[in-house]
C-alpha atoms as a PDB file:
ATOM      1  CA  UNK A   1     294.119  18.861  46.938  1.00  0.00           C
ATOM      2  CA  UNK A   2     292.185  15.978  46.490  1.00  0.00           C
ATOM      3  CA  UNK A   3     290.549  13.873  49.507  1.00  0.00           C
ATOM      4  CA  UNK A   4     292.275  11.056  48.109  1.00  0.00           C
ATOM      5  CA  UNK A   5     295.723  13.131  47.605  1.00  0.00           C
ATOM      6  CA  UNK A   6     295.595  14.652  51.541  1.00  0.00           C
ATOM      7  CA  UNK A   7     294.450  10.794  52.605  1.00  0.00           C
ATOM      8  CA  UNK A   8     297.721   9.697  51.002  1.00  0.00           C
ATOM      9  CA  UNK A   9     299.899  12.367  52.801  1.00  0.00           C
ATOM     10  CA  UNK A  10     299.145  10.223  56.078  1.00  0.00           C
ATOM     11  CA  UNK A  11     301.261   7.648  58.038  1.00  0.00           C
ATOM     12  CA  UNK A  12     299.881   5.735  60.712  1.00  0.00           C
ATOM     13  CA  UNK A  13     302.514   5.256  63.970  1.00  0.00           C
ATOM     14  CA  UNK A  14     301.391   3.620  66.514  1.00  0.00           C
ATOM     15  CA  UNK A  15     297.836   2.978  65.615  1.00  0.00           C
ATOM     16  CA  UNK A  16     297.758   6.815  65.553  1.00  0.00           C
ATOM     17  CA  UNK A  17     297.227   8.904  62.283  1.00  0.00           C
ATOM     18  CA  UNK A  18     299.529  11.643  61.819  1.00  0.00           C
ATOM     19  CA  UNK A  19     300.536  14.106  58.847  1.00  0.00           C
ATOM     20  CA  UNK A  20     303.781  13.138  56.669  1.00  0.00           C
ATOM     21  CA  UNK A  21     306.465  15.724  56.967  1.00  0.00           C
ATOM     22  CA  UNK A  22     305.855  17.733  54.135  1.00  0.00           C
ATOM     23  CA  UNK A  23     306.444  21.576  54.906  1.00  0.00           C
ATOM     24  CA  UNK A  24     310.223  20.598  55.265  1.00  0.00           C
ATOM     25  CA  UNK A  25     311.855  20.795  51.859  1.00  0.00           C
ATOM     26  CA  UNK A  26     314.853  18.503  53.768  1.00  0.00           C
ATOM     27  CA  UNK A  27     312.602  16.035  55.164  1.00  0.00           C
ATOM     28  CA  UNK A  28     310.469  15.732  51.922  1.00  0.00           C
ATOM     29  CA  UNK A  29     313.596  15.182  50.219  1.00  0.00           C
ATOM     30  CA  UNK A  30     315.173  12.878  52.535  1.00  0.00           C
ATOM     31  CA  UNK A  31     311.628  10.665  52.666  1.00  0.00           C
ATOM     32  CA  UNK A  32     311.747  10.686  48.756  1.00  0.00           C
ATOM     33  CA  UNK A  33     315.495   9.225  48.740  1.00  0.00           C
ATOM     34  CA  UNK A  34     314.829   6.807  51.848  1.00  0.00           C
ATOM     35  CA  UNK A  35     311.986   5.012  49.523  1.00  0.00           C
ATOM     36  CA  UNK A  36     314.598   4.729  46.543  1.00  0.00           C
ATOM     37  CA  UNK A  37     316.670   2.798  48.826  1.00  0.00           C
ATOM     38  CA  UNK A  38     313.595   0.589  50.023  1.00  0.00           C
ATOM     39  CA  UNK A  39     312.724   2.577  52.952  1.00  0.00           C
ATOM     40  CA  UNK A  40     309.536   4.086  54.102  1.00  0.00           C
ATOM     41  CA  UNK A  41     308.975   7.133  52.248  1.00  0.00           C
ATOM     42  CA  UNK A  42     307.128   8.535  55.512  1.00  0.00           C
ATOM     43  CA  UNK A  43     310.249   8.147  57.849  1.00  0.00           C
ATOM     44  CA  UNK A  44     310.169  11.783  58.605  1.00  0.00           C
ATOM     45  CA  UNK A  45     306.383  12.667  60.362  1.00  0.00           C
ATOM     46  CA  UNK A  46     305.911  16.562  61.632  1.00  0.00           C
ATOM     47  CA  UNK A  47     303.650  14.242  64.709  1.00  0.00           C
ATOM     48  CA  UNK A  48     300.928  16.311  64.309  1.00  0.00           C
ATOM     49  CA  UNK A  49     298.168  13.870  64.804  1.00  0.00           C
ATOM     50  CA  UNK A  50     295.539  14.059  61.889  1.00  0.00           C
ATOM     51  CA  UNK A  51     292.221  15.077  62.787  1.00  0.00           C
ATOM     52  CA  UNK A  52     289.332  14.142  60.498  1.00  0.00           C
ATOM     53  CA  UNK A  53     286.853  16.740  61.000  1.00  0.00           C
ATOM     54  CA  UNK A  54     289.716  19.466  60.327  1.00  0.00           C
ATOM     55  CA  UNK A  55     290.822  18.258  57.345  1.00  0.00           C
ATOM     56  CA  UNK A  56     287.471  18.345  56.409  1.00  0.00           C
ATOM     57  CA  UNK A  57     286.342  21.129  57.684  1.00  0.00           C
ATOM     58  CA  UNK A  58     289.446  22.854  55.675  1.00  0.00           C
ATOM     59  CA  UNK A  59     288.347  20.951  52.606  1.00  0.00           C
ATOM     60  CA  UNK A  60     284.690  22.294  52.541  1.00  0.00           C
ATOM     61  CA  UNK A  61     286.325  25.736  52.728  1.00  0.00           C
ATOM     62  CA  UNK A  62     288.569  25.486  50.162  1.00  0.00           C
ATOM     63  CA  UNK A  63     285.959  24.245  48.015  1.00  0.00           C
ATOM     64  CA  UNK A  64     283.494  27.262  49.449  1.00  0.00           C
ATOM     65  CA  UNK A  65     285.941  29.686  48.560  1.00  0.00           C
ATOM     66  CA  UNK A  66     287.362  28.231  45.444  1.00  0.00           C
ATOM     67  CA  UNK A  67     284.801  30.295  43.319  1.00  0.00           C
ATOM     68  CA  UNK A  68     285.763  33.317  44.839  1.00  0.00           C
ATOM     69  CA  UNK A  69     289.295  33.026  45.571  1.00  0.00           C
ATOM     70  CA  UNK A  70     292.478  31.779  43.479  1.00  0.00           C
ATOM     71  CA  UNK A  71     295.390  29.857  44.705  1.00  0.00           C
ATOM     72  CA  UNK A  72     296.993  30.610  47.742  1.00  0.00           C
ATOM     73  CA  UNK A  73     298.453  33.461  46.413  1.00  0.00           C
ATOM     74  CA  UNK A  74     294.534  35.506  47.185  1.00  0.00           C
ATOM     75  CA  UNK A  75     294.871  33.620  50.969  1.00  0.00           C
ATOM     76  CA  UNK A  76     298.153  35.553  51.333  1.00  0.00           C
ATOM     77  CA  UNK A  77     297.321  38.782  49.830  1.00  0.00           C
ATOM     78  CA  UNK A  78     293.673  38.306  52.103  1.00  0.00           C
ATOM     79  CA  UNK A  79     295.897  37.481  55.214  1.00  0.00           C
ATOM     80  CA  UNK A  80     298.045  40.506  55.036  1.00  0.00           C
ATOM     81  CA  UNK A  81     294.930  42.343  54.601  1.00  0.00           C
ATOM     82  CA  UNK A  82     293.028  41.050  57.221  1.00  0.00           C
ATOM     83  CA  UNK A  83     296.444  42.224  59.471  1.00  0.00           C
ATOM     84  CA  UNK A  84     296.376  45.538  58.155  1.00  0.00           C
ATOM     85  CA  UNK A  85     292.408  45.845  58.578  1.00  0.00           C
ATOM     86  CA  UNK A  86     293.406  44.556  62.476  1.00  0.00           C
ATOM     87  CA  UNK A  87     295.946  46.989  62.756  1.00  0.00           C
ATOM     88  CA  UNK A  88     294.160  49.907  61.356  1.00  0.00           C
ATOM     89  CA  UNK A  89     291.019  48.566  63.685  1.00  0.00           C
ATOM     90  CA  UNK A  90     293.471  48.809  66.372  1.00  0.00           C
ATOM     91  CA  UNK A  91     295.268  52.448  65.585  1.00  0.00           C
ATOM     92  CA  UNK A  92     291.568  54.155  65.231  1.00  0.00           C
ATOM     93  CA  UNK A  93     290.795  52.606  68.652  1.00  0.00           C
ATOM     94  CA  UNK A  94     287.798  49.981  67.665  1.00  0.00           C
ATOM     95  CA  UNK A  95     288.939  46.324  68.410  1.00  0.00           C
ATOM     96  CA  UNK A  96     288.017  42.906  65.846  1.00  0.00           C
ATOM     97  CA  UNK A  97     284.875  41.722  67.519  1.00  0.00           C
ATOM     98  CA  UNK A  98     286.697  38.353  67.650  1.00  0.00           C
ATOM     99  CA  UNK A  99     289.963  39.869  70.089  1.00  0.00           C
ATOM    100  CA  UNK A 100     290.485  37.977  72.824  1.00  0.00           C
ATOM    101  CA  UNK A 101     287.775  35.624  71.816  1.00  0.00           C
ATOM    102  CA  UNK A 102     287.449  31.618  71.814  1.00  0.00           C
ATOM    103  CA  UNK A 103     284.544  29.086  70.846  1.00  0.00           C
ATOM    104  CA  UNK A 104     282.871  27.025  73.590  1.00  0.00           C
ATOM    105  CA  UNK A 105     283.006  23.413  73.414  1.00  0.00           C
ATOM    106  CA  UNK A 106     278.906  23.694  72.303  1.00  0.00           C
ATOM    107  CA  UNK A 107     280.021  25.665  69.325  1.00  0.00           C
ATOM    108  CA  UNK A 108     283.471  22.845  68.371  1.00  0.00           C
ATOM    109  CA  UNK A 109     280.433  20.159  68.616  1.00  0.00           C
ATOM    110  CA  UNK A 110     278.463  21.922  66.385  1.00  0.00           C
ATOM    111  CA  UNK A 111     280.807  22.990  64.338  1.00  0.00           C
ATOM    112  CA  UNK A 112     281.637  19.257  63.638  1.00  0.00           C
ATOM    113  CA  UNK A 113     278.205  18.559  62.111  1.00  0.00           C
ATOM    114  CA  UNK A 114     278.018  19.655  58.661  1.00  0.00           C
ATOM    115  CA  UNK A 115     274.917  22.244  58.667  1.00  0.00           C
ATOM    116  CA  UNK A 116     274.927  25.496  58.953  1.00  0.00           C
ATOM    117  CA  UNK A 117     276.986  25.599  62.092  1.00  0.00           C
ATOM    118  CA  UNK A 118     279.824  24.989  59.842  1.00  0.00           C
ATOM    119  CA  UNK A 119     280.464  27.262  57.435  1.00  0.00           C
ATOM    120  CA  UNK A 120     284.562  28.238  56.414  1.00  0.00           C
ATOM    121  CA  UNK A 121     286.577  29.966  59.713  1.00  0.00           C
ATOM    122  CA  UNK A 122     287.812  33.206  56.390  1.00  0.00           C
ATOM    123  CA  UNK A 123     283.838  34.655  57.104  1.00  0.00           C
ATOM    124  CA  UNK A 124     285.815  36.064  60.506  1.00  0.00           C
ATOM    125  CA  UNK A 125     288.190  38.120  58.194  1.00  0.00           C
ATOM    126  CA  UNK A 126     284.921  40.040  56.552  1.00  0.00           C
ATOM    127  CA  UNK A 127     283.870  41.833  60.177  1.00  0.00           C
ATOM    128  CA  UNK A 128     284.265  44.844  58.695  1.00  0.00           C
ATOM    129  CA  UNK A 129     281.387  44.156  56.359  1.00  0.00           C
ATOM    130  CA  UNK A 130     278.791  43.244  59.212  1.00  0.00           C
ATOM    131  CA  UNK A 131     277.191  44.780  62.497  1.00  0.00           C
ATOM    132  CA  UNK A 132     277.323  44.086  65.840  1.00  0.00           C
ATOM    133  CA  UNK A 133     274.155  44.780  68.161  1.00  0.00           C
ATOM    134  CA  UNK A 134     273.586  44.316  71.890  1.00  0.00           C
ATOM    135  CA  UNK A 135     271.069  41.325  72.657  1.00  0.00           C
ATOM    136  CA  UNK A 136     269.444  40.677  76.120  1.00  0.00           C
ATOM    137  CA  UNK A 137     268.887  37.141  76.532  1.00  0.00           C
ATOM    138  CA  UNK A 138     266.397  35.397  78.534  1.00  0.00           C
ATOM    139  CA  UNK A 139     268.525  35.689  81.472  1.00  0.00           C
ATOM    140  CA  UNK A 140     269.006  39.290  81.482  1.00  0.00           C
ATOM    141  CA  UNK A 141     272.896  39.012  80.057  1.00  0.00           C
ATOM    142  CA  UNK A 142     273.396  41.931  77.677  1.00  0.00           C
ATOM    143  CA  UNK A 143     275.524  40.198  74.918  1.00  0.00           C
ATOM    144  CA  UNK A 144     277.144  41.741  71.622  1.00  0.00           C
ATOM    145  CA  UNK A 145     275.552  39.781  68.693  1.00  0.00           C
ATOM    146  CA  UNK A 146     277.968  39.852  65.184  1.00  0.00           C
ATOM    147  CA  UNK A 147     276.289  39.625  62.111  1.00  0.00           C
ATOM    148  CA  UNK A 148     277.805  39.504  58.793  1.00  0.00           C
ATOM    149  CA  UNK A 149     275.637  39.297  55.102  1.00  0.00           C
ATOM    150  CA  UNK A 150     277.041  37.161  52.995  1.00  0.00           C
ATOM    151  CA  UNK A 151     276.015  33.131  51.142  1.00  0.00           C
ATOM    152  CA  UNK A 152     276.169  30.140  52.215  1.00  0.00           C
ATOM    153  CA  UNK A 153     275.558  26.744  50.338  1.00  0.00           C
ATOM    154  CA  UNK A 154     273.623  28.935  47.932  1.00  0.00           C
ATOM    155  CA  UNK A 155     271.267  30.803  50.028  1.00  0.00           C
ATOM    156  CA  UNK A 156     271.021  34.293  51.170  1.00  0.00           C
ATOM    157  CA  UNK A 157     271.939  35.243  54.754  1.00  0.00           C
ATOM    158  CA  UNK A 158     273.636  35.912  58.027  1.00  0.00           C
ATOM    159  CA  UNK A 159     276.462  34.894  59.458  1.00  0.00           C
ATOM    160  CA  UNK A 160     276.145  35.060  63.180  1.00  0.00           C
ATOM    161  CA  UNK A 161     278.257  34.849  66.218  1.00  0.00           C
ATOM    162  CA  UNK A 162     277.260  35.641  69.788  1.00  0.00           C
ATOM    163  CA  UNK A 163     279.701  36.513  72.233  1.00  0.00           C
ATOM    164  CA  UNK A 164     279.300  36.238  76.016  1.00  0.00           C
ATOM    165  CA  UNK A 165     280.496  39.049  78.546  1.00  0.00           C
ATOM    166  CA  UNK A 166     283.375  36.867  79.208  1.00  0.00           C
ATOM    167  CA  UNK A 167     284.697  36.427  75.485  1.00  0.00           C
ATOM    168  CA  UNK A 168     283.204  33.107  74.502  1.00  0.00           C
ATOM    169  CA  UNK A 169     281.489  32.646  71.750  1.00  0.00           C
ATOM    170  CA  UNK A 170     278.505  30.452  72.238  1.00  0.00           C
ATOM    171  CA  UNK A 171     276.509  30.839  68.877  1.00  0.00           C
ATOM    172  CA  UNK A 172     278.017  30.311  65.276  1.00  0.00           C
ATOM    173  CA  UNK A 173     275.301  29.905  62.864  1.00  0.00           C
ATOM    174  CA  UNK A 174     274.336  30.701  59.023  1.00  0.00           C
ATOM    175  CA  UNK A 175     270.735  32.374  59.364  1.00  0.00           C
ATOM    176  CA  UNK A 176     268.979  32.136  55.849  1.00  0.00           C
ATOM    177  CA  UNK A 177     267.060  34.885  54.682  1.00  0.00           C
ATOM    178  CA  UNK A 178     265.749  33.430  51.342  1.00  0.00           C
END
């Protein structure tokens, strides 16, 4: 979808962005035969309040992926993989280096900022294909270092996420080899 096309699937309530209704065949429906009748065709809202950097940080990796991957039909068939991959992780008794796991508000910010902090969330699903290593930092905490090979923006490189002893992740970064 278009930046344009998602733009339009906005309503603003309130002075408050928020997403039109439209995973709700009735509601989609309903909005379609409201603005026939002269009403708004955004009567029906889900209320879940539109975030900028999401939507863009979905769009960059839709377009990321879109070499790669087609349709949503390849997210499905890579979701129910990445379940079974979890599950089989889970039955052989290793655990997804992300369990349990949640970014720190460092990592959101940078995230946010278009460089290679922010490369697509579907790397997580390839794991399998990286290594994890112990790192001692500076401050004598031993923590588990993920990284996965893979390209980014054109360039060779790493993937890398750092988790702390407690579970949060506190580096997220695209290291370029070449």
């Amino acid at each position: 979808m278009s930046e344009k096309k998602s733009l339009s699937q906005l309503v603003t309530i309130d002075g408050k962005k928020y997403h039109k209704n439209t995973t709700n065949l009735k509601s989609v429906v309903f909005n379609e035969i409201n603005s026939w009748f002269g009403g708004d065709d955004d009567y029906n809202v889900e209320h879940k309040e539109y975030n900028s950097a999401d939507d863009r940080f979905i769009h960059e990796a839709v377009s990321t992926a879109e070499g790669a991957l087609v349709g949503g039909a390849v997210f499905k068939v890579l979701g129910k993989g990445f379940g079974v991959l979890s599950s089989s992780m889970a039955k052989n008794g290793s655990k997804s280096f992300f369990a349990g796991t949640k970014y720190t508000d460092k990592v959101f910010g940078q995230m946010k900022l278009g460089d290679n902090h922010a490369f697509p969330e579907a790397v997580k699903a390839f794991e399998s294909s990286g290594a994890v290593s112990k790192v001692v930092g500076g401050d004598g905490v031993s923590r588990q270092l993920l990284r996965i090979p893979g390209q980014y923006n054109g360039r060779s490189g790493y993937f890398e996420f750092m988790k702390e002893p407690n579970g949060l992740i506190n580096h997220r970064f695209f290291k370029i080899t070449q």
